[in-house]
Protein backbone atom coordinates (compact mmCIF):
# COMPACT_ATOMS: atom_id res chain seq x y z
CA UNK A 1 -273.92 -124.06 -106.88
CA UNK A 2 -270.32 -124.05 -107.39
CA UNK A 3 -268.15 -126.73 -108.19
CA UNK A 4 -264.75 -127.27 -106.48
CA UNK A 5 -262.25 -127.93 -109.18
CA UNK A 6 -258.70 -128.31 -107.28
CA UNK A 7 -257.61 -128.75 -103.78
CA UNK A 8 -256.72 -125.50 -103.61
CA UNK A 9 -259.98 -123.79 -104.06
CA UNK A 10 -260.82 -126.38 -101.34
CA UNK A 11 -258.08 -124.88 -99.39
CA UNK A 12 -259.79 -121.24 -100.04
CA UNK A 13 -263.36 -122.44 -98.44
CA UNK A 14 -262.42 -125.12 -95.74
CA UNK A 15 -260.31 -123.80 -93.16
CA UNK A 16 -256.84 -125.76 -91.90
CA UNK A 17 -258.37 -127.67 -89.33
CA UNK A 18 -255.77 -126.17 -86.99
CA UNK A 19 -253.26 -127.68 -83.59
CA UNK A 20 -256.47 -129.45 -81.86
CA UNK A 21 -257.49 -131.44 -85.47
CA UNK A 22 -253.96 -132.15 -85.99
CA UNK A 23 -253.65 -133.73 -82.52
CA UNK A 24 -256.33 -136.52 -83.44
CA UNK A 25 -254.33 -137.71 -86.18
CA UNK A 26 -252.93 -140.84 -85.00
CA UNK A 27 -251.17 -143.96 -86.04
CA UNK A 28 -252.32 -146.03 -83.00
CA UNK A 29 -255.54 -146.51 -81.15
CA UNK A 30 -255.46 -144.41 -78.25
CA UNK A 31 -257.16 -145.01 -74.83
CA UNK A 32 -260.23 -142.75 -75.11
CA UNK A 33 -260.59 -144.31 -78.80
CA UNK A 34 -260.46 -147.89 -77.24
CA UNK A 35 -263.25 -147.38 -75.02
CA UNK A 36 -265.11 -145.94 -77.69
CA UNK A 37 -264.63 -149.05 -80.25
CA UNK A 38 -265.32 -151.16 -77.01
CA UNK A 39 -269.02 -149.63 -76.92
CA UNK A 40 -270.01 -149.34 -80.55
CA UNK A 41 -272.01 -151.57 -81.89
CA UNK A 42 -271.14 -150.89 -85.62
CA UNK A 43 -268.35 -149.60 -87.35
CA UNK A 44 -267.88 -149.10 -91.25
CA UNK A 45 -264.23 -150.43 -92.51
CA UNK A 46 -262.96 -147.94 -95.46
CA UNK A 47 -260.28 -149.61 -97.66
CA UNK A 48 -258.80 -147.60 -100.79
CA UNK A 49 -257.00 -149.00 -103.53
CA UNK A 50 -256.58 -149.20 -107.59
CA UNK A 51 -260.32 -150.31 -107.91
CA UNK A 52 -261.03 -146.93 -105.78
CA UNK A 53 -262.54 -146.49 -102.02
CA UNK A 54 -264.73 -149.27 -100.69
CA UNK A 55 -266.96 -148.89 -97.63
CA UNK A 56 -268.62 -151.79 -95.95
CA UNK A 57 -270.72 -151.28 -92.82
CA UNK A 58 -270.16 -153.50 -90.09
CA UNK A 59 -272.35 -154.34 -86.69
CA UNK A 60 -272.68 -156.95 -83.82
CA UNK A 61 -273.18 -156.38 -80.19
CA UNK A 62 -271.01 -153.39 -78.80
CA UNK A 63 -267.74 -155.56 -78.17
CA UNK A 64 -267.88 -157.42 -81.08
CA UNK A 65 -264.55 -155.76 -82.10
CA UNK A 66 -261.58 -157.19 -80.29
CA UNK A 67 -258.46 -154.67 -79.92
CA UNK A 68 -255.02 -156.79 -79.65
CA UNK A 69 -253.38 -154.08 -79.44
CA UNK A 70 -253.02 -150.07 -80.04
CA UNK A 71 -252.50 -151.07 -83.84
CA UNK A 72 -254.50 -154.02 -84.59
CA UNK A 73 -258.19 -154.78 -84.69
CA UNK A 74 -259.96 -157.89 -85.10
CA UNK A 75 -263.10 -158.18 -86.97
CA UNK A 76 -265.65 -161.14 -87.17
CA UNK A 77 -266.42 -162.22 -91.06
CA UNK A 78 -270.35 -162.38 -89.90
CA UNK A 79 -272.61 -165.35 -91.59
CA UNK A 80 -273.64 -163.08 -95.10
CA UNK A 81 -270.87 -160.87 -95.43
CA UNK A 82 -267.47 -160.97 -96.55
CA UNK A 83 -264.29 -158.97 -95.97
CA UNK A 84 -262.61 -160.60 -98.96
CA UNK A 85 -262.67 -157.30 -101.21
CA UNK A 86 -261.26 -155.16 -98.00
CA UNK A 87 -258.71 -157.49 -97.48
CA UNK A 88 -257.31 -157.84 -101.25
CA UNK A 89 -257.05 -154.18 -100.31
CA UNK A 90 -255.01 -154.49 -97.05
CA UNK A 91 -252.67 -157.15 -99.17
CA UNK A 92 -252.26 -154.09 -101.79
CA UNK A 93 -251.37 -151.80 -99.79
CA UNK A 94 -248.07 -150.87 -98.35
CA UNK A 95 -247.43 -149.83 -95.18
C-alpha cells in the first residue's frame, strides 16, 4: 500500500469536498446541530495543541450537554474523569 507523503498527493486521491461540504463548515452551532447535541448521549471533545491532538470520549444521558448559546457548550467534569488536559488546551489556544 501506498503511503501519502504531502497534502498534495492527498489532494490528487481525495476529492474537494465541493459547495454542499463547504456549507457545513460553521463557526456557530446551528439549529439542526442543536437538536442533534440535545439527543446524543456521548460526544468525544478534540483539543489540539503543542503536546499534539487529544481526544477524550465523553457520555451521560442524551441532554447532558447544555448549549448557552450558538457558540458555547457546557460540559459536566463527570466523577473519574477530568477535562483539565482539554482545557490547558482551550487556555493555549487563540481564538
Amino acid at each position: 500500500m501506498a503511503q501519502i507523503q504531502t497534502v498534495s498527493r492527498l489532494r490528487e486521491i481525495i476529492a474537494d469536498y465541493g459547495p454542499r461540504g463547504a456549507a457545513k463548515i460553521r463557526d456557530r452551532i446551528c439549529d439542526q446541530g442543536r437538536a442533534f447535541i440535545d439527543r446524543c448521549p456521548f460526544l468525544v471533545l478534540g483539543t489540539i495543541g503543542p503536546a499534539g491532538i487529544e481526544l477524550s470520549p465523553k457520555g451521560g444521558e442524551p441532554g447532558f450537554v447544555r448549549q448557552v448559546d450558538d457558540r458555547t457548550l457546557l460540559l459536566p467534569n463527570m466523577r473519574g474523569t477530568t477535562l483539565r488536559s482539554a482545557s490547558r488546551t482551550f487556555s493555549l489556544t487563540p481564538g
